[in-house]
PDB file of N, CA and C in Angstrom:
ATOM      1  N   UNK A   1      19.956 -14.638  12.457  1.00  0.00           N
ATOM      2  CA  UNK A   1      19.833 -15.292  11.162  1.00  0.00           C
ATOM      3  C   UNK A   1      18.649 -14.696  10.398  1.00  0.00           C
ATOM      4  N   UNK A   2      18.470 -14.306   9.035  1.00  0.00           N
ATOM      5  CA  UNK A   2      17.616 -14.262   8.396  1.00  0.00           C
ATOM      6  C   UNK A   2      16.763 -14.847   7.563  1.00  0.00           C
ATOM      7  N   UNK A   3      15.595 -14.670   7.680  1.00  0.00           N
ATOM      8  CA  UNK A   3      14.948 -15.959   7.159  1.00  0.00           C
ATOM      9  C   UNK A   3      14.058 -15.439   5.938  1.00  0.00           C
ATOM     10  N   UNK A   4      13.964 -16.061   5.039  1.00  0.00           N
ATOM     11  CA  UNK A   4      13.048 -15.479   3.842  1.00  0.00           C
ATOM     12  C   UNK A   4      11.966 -14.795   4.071  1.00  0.00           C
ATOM     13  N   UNK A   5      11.248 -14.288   5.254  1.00  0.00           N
ATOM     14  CA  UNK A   5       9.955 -13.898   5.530  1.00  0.00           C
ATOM     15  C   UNK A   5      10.906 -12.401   6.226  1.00  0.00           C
ATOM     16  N   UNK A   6      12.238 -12.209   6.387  1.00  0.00           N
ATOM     17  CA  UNK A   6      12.749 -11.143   6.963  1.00  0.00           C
ATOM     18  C   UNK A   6      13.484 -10.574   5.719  1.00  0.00           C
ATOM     19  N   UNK A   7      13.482 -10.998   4.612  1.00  0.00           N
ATOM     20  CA  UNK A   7      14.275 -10.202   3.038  1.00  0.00           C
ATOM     21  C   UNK A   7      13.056  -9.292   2.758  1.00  0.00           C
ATOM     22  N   UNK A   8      12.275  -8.890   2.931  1.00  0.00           N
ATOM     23  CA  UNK A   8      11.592  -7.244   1.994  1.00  0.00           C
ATOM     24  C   UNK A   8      12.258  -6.131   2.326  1.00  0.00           C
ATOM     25  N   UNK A   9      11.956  -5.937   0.978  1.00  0.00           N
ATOM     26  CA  UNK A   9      12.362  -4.612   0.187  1.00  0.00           C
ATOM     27  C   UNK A   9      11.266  -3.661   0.007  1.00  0.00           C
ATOM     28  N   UNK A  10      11.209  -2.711   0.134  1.00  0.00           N
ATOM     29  CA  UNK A  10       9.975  -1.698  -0.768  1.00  0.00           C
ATOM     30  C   UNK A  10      11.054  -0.543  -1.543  1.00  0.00           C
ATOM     31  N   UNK A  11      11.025  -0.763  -2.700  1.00  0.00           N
ATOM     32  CA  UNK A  11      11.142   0.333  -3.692  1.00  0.00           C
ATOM     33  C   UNK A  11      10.472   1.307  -3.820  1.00  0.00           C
ATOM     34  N   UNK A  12      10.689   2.846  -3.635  1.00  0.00           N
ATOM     35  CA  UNK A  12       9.656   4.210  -3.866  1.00  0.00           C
ATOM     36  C   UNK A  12      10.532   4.434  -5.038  1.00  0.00           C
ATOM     37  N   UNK A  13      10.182   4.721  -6.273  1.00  0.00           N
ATOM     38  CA  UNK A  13      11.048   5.487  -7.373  1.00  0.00           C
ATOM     39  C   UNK A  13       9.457   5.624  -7.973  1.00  0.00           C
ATOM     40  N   UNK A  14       9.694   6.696  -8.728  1.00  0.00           N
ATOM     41  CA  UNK A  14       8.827   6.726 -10.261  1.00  0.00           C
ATOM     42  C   UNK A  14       8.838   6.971 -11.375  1.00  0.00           C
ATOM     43  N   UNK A  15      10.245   6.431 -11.650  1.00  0.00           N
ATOM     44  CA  UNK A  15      10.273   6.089 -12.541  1.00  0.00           C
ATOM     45  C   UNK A  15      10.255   4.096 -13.055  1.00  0.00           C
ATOM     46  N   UNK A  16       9.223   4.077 -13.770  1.00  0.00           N
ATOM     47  CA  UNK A  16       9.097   2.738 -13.596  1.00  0.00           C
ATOM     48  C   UNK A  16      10.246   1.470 -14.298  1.00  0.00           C
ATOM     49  N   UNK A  17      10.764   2.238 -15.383  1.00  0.00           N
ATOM     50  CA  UNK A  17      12.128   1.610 -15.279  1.00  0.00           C
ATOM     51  C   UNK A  17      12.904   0.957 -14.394  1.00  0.00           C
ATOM     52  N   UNK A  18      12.953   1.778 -13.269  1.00  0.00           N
ATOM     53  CA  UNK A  18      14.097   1.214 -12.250  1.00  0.00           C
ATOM     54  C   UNK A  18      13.539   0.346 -11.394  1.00  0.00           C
ATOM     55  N   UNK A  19      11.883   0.610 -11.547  1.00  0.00           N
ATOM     56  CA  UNK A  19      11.448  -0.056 -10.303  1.00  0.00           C
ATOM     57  C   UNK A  19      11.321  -1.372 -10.773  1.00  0.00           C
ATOM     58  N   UNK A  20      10.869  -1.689 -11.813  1.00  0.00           N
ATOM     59  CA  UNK A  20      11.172  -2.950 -12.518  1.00  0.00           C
ATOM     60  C   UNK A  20      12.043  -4.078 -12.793  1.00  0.00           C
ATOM     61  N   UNK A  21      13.615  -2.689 -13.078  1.00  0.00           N
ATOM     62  CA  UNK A  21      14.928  -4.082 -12.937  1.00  0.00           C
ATOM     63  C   UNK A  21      15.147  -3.708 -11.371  1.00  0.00           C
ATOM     64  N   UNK A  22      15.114  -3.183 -10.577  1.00  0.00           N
ATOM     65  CA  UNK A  22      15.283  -3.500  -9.544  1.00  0.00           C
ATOM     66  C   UNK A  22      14.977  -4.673  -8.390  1.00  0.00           C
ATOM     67  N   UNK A  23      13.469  -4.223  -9.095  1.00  0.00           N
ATOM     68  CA  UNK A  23      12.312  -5.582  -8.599  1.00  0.00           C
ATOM     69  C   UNK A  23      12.654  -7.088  -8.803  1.00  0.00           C
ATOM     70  N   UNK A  24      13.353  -7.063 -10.432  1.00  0.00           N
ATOM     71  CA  UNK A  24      13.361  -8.531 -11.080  1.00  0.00           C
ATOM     72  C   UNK A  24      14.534  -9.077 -10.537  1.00  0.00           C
ATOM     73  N   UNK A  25      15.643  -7.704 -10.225  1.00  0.00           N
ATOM     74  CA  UNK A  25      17.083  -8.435  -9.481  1.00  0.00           C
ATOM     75  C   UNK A  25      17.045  -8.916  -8.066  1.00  0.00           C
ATOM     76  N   UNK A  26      16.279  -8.555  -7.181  1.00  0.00           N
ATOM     77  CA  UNK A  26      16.119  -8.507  -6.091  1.00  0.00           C
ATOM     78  C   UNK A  26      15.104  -9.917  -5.688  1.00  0.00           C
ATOM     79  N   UNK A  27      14.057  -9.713  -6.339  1.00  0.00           N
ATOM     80  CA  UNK A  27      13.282 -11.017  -6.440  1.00  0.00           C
ATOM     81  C   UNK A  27      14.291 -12.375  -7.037  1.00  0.00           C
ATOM     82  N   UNK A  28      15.216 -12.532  -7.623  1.00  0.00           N
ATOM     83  CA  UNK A  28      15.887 -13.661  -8.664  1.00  0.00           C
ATOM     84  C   UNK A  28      17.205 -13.675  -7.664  1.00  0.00           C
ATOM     85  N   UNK A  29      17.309 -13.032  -6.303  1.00  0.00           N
ATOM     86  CA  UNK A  29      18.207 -13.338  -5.613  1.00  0.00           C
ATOM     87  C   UNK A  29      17.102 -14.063  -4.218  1.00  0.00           C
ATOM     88  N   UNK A  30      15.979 -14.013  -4.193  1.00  0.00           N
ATOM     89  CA  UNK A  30      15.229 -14.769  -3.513  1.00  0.00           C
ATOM     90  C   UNK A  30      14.191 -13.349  -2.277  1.00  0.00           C
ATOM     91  N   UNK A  31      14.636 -12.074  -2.349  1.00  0.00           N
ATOM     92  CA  UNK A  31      13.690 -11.215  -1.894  1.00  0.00           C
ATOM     93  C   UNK A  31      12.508 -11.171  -2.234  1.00  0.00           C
ATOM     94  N   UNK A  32      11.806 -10.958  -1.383  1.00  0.00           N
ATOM     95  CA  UNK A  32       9.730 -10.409  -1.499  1.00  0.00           C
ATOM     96  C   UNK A  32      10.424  -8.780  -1.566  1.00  0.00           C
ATOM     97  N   UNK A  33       9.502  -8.049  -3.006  1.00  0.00           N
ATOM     98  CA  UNK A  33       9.826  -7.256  -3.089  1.00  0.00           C
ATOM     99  C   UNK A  33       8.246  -6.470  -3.518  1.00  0.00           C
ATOM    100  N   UNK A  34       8.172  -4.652  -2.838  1.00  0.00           N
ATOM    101  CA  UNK A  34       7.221  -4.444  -3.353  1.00  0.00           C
ATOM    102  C   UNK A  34       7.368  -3.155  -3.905  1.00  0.00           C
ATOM    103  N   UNK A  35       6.525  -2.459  -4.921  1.00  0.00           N
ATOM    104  CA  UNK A  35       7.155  -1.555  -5.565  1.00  0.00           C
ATOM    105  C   UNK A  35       6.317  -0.479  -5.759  1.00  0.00           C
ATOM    106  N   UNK A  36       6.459   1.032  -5.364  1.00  0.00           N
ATOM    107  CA  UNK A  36       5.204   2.223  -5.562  1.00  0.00           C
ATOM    108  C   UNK A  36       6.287   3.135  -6.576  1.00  0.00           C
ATOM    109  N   UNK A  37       4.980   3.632  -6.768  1.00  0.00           N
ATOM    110  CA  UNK A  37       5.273   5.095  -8.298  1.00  0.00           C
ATOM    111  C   UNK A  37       5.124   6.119  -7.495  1.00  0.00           C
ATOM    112  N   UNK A  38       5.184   6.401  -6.457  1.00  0.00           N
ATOM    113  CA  UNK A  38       4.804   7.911  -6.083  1.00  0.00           C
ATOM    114  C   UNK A  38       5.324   7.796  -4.337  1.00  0.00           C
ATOM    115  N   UNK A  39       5.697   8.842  -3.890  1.00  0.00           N
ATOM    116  CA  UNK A  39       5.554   9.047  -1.951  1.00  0.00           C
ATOM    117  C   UNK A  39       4.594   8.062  -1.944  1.00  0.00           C
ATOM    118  N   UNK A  40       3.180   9.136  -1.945  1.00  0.00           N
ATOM    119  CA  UNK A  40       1.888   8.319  -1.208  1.00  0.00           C
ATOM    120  C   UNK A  40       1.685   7.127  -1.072  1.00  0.00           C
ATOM    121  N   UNK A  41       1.899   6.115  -2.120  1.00  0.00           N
ATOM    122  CA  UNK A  41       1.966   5.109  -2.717  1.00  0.00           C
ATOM    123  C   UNK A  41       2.451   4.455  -1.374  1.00  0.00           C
ATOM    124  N   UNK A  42       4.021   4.975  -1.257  1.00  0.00           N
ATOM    125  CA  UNK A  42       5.242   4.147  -0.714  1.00  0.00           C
ATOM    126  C   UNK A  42       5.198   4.580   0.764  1.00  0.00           C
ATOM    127  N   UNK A  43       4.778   5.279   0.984  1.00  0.00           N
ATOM    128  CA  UNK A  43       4.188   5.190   2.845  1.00  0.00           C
ATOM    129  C   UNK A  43       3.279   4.460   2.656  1.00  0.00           C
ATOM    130  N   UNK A  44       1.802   4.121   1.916  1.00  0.00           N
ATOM    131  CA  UNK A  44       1.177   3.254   2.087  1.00  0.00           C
ATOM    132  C   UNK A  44       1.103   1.869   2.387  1.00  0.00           C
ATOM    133  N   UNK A  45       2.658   1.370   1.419  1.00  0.00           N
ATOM    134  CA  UNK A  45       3.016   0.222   0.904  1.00  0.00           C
ATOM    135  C   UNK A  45       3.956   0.386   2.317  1.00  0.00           C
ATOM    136  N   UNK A  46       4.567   0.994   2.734  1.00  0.00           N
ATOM    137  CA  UNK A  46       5.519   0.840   3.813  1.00  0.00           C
ATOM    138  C   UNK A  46       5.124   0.127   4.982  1.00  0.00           C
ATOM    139  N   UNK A  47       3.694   0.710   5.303  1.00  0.00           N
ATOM    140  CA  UNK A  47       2.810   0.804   6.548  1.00  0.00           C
ATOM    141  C   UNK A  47       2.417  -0.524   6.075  1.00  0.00           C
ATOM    142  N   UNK A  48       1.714  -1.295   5.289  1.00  0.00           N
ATOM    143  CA  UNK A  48       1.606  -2.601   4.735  1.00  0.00           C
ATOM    144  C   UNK A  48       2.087  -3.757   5.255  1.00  0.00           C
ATOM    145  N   UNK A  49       3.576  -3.606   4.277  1.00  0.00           N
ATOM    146  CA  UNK A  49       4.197  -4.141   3.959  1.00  0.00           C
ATOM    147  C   UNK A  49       5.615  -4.944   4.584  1.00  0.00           C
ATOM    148  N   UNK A  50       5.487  -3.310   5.762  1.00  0.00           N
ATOM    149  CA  UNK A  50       6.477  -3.334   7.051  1.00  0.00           C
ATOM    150  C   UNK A  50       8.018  -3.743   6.316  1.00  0.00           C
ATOM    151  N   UNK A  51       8.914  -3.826   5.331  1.00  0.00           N
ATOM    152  CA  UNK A  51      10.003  -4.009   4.793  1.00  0.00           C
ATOM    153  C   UNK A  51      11.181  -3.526   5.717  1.00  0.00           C
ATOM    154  N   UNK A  52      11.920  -4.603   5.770  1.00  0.00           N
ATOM    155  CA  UNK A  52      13.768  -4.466   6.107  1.00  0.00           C
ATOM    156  C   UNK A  52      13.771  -3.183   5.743  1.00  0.00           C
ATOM    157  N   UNK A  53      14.409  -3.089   4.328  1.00  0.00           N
ATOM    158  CA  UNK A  53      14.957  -2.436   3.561  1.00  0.00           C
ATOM    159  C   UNK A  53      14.142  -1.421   3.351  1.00  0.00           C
ATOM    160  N   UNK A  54      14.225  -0.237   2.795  1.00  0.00           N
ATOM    161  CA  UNK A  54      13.553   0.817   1.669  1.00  0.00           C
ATOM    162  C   UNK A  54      14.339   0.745   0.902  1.00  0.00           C
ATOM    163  N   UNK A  55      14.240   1.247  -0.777  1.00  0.00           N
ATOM    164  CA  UNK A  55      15.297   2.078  -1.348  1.00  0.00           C
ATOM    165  C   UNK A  55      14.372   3.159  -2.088  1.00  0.00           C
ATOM    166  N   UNK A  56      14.448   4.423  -1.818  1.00  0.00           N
ATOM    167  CA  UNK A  56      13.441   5.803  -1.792  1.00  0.00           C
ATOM    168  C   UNK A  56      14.456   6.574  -2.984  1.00  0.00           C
ATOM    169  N   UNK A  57      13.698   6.568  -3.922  1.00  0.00           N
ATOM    170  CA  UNK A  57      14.300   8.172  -5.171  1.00  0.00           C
ATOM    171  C   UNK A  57      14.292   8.980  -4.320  1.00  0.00           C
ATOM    172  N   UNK A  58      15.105   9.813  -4.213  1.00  0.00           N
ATOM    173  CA  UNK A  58      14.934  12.041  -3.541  1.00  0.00           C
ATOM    174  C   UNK A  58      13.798  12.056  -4.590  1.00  0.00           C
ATOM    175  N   UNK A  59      14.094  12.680  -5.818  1.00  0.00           N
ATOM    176  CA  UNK A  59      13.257  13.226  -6.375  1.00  0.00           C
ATOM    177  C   UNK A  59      12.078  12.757  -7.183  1.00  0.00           C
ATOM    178  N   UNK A  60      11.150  12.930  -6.512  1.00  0.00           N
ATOM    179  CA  UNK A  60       9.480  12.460  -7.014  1.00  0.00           C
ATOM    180  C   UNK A  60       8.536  13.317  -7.057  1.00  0.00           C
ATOM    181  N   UNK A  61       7.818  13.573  -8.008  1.00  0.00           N
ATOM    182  CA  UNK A  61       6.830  15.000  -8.229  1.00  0.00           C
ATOM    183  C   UNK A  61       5.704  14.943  -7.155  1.00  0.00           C
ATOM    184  N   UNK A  62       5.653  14.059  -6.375  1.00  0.00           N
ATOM    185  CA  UNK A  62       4.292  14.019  -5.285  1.00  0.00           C
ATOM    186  C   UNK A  62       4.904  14.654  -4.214  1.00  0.00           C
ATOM    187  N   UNK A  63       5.965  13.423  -3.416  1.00  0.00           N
ATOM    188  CA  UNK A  63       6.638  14.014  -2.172  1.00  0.00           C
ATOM    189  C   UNK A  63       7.883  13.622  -2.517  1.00  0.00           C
ATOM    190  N   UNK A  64       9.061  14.188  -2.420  1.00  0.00           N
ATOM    191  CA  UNK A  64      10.199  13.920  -2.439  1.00  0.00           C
ATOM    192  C   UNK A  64      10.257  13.028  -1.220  1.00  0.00           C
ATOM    193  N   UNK A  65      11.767  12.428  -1.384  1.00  0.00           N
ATOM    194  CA  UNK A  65      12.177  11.359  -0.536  1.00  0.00           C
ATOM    195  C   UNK A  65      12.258  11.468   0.411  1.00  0.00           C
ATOM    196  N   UNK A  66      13.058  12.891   0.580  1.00  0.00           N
ATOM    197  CA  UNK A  66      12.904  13.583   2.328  1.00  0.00           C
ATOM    198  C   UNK A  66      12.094  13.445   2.759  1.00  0.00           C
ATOM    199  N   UNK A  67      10.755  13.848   2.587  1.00  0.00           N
ATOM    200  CA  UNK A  67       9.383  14.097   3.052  1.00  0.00           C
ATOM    201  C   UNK A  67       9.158  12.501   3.476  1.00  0.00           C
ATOM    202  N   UNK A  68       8.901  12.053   2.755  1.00  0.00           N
ATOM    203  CA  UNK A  68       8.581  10.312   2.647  1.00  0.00           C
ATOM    204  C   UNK A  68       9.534   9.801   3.698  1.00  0.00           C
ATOM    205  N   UNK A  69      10.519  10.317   3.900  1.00  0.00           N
ATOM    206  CA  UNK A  69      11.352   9.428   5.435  1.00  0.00           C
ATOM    207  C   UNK A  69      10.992   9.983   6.411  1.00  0.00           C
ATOM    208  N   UNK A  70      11.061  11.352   6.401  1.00  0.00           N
ATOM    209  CA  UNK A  70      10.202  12.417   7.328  1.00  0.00           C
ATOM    210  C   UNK A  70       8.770  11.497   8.182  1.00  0.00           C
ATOM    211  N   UNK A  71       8.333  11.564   7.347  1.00  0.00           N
ATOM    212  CA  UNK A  71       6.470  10.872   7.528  1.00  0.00           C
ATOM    213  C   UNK A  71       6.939   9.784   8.135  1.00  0.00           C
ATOM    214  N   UNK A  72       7.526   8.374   7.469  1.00  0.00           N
ATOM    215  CA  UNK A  72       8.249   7.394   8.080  1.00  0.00           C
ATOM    216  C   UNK A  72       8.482   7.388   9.330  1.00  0.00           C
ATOM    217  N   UNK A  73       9.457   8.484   9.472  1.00  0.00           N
ATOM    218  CA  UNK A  73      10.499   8.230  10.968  1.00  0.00           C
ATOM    219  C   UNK A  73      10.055   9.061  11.838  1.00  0.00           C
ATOM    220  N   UNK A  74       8.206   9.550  11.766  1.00  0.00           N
ATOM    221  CA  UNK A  74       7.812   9.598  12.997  1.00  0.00           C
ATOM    222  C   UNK A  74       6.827   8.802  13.362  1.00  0.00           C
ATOM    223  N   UNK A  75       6.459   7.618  12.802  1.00  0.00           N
ATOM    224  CA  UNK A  75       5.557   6.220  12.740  1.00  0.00           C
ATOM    225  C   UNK A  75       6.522   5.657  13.962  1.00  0.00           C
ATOM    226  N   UNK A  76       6.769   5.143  14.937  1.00  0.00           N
ATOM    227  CA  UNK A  76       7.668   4.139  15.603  1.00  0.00           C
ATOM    228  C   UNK A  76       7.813   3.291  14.829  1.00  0.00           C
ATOM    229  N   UNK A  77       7.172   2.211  13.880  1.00  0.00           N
ATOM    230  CA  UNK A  77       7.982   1.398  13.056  1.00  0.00           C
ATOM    231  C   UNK A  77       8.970   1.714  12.405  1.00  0.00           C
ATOM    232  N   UNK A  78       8.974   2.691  11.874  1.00  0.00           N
ATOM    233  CA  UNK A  78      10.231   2.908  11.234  1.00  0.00           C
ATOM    234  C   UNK A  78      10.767   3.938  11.439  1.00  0.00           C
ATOM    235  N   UNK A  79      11.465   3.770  12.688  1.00  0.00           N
ATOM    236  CA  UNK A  79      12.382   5.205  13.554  1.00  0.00           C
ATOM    237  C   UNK A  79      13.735   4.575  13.505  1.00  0.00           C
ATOM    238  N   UNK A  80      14.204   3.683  11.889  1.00  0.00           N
ATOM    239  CA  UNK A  80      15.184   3.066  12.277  1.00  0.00           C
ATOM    240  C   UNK A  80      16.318   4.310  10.663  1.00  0.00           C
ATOM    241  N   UNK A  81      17.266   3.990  10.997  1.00  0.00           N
ATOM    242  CA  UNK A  81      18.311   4.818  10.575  1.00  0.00           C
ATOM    243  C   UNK A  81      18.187   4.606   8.871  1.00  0.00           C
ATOM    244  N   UNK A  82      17.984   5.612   7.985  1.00  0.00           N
ATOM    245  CA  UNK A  82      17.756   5.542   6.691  1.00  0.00           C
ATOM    246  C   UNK A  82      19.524   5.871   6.191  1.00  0.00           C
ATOM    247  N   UNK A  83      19.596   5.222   4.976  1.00  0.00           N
ATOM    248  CA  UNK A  83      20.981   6.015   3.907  1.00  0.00           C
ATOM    249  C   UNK A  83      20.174   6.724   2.944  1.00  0.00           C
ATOM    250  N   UNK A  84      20.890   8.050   2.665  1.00  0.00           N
ATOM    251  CA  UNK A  84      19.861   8.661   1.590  1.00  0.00           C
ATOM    252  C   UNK A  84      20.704   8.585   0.510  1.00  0.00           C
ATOM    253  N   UNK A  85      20.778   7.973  -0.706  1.00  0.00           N
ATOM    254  CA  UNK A  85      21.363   8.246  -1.657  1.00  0.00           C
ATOM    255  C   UNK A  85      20.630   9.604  -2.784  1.00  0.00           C
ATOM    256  N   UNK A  86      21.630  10.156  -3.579  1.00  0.00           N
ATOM    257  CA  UNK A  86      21.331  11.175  -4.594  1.00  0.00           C
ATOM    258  C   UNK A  86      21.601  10.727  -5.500  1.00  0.00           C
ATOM    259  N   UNK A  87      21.584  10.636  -6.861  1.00  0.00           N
ATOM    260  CA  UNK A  87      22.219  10.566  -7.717  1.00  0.00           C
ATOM    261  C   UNK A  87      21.656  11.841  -9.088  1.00  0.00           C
ATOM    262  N   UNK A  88      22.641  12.280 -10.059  1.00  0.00           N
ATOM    263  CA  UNK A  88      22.454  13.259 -10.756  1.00  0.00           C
ATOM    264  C   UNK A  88      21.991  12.990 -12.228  1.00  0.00           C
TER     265      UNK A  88
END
């Protein structure tokens, strides 16, 4: 069963647009949600924050997304199975 203290999310995008309605939809369905502008940011916030979920942009001018799961999935916390989406 999941319990409200097991719904986080961490958003990596930077563009802050998305991270915003993402944030407001996700929160207004009852998620703790937290949100970085950059890689660095979002390993920071990861290591934190410890989140269920990620949802990681590929492309970010610091570290791309790869990199950022890379770094991730050799932490043992999060050696758990990522989806990578692209979009164009």
């Amino acid at each position: 069963m999941i319990t409200f203290n097991d719904k986080k999310i961490l958003i990596i995008d930077d563009e802050s647009e998305i991270t915003f309605l993402l944030q407001n939809s996700f929160e207004a369905d009852g998620y703790q949600v937290v949100a970085a502008n950059t890689g660095v940011d979002g390993i920071i916030e990861a290591r934190r924050f410890n989140p269920n979920i990620m949802i990681i942009d590929i492309t970010m001018p610091d570290l791309n997304g790869y990199k950022v799961i890379q770094i991730l999935r050799e932490e043992i916390e999060y050696s758990h199975d990522f989806i990578k989406c692209k979009t164009y």
